[in-house]
Protein backbone atom coordinates (compact mmCIF):
# COMPACT_ATOMS: atom_id res chain seq x y z
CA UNK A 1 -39.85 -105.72 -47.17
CA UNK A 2 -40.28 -103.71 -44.52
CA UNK A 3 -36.70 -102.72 -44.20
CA UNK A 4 -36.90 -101.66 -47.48
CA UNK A 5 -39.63 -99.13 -46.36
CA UNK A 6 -37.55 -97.91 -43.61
CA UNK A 7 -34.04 -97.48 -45.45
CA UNK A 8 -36.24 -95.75 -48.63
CA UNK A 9 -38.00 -93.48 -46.41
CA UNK A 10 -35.09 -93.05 -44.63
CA UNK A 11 -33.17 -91.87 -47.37
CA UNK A 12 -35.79 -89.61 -48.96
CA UNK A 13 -35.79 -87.76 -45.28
CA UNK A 14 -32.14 -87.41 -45.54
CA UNK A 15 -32.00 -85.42 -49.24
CA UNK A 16 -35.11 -83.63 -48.30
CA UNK A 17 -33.59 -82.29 -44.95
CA UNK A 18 -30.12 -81.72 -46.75
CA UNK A 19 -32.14 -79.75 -49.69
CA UNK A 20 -34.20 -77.85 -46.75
CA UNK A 21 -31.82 -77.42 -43.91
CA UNK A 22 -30.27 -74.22 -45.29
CA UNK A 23 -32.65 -72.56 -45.64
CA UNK A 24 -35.49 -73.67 -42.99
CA UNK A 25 -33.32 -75.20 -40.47
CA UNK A 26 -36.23 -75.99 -38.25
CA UNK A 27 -38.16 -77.37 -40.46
CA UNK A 28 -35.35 -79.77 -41.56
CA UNK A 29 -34.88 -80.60 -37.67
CA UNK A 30 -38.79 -81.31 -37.58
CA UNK A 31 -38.61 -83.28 -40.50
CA UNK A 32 -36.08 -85.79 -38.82
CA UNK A 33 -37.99 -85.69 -35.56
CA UNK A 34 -41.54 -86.57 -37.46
CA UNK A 35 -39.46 -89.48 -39.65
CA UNK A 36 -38.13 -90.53 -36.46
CA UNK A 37 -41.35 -91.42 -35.20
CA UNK A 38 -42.70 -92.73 -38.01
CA UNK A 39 -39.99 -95.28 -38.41
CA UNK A 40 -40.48 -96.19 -34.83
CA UNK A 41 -44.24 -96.80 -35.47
CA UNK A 42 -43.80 -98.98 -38.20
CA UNK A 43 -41.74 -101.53 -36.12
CA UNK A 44 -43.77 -100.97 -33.09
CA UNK A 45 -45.94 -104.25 -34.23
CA UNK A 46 -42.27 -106.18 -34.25
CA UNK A 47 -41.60 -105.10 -30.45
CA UNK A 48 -45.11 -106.00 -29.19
CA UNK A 49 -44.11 -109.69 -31.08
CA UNK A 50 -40.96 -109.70 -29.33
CA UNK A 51 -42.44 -109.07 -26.07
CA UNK A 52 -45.47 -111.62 -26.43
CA UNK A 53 -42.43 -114.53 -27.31
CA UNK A 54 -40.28 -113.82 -24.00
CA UNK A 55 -43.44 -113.50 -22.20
CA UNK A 56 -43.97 -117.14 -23.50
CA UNK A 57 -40.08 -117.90 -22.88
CA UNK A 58 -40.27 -116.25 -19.19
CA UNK A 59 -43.55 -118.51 -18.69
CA UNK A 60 -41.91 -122.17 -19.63
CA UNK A 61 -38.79 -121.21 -17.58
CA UNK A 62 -40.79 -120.18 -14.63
CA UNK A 63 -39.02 -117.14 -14.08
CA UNK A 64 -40.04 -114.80 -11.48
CA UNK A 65 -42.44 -112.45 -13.75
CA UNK A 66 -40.78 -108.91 -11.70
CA UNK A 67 -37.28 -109.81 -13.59
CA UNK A 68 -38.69 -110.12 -16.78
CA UNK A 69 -40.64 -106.88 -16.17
CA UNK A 70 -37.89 -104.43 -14.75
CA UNK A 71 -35.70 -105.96 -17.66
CA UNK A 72 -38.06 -105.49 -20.28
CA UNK A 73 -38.60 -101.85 -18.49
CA UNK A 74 -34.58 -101.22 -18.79
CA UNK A 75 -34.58 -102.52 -22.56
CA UNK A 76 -37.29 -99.22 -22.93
CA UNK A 77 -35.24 -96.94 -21.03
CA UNK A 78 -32.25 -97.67 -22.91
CA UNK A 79 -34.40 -97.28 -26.46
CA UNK A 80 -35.78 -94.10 -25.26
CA UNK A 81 -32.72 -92.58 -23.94
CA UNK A 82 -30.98 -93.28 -27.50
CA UNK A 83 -33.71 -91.64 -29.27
CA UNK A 84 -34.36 -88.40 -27.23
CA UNK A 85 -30.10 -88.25 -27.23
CA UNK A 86 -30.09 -88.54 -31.07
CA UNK A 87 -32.51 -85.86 -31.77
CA UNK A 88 -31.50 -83.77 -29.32
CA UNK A 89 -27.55 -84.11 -30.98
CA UNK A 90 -29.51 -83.42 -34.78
CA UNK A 91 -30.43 -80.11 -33.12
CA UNK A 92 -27.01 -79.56 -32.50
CA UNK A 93 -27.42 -79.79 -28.39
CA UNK A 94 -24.43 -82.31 -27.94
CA UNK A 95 -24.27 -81.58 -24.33
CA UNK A 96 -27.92 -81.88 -23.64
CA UNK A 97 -27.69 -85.15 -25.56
CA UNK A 98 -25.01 -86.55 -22.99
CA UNK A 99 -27.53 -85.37 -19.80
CA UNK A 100 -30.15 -87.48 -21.74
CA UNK A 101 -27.91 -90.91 -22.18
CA UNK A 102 -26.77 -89.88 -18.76
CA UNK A 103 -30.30 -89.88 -16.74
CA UNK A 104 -30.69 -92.97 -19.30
CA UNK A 105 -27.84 -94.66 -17.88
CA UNK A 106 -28.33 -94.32 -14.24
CA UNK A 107 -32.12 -94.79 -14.02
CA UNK A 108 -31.34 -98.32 -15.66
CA UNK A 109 -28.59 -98.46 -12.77
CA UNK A 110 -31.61 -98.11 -10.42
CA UNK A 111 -34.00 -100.49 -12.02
CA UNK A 112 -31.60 -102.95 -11.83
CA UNK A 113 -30.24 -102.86 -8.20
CA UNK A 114 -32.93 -105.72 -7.10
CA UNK A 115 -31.53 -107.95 -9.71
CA UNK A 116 -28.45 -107.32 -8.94
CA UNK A 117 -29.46 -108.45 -5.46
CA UNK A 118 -30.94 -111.43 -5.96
CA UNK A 119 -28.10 -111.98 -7.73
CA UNK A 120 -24.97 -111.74 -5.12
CA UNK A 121 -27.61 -113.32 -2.66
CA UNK A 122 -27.54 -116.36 -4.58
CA UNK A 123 -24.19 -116.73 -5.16
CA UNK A 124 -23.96 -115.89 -1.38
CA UNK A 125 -26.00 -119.11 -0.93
CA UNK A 126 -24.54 -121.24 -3.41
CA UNK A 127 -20.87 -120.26 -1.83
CA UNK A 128 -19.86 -122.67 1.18
């Protein structure tokens, strides 16, 4: 049902910004932005499931709490960067869009150097 909420407001934004943009091209592009958010806060409740079930899944498997953490922490950076690149690209600011999925890309780079450690270090150890 709730998909059905999403794709029907979704659509609705669309014709409305299509009918708008000529004429008030800024409020079209805040239009997008606000439906944007809203669309995010309605399946904000599903993420904070998602997180409370590989909390539980991290717990049984005893894994080291950090790596579920910085991964969980990459997972955000990687939904953030998408969504400040795609409104950033509706206003038309391709190239700013590609700085944004850029920073995106290497800060995940950086969060996930002490995996990537841990990692080679046990492979290290398991080699003879």
């Amino acid at each position: 049902m709730e998909m059905i909420q999403v794709v029907g407001l979704g659509v609705v934004a669309t014709i409305l910004i299509l009918l708008v943009k000529e004429q008030k091209p800024m409020f079209a592009f805040l239009l997008a932005t606000f439906v944007g958010i809203v669309i995010f806060l309605t399946v904000i409740g599903k993420i904070t499931e998602i997180l409370k079930v590989l909390a539980h899944l991290a717990n049984q498997a005893k894994v080291n709490q950090f790596f579920l953490e910085t991964i969980l922490k990459i997972i955000g950076i990687a939904y953030i960067a998408e969504f400040g690149a795609q409104v950033t690209r509706d206003a038309g600011q391709g190239t700013i869009a590609a700085k944004i999925e850029l920073a995106g890309k290497i800060l995940i780079m950086v969060m996930a150097i002490p995996i990537i450690i841990t990692i080679i270090e046990t492979i290290i150890n398991i080699l003879p």
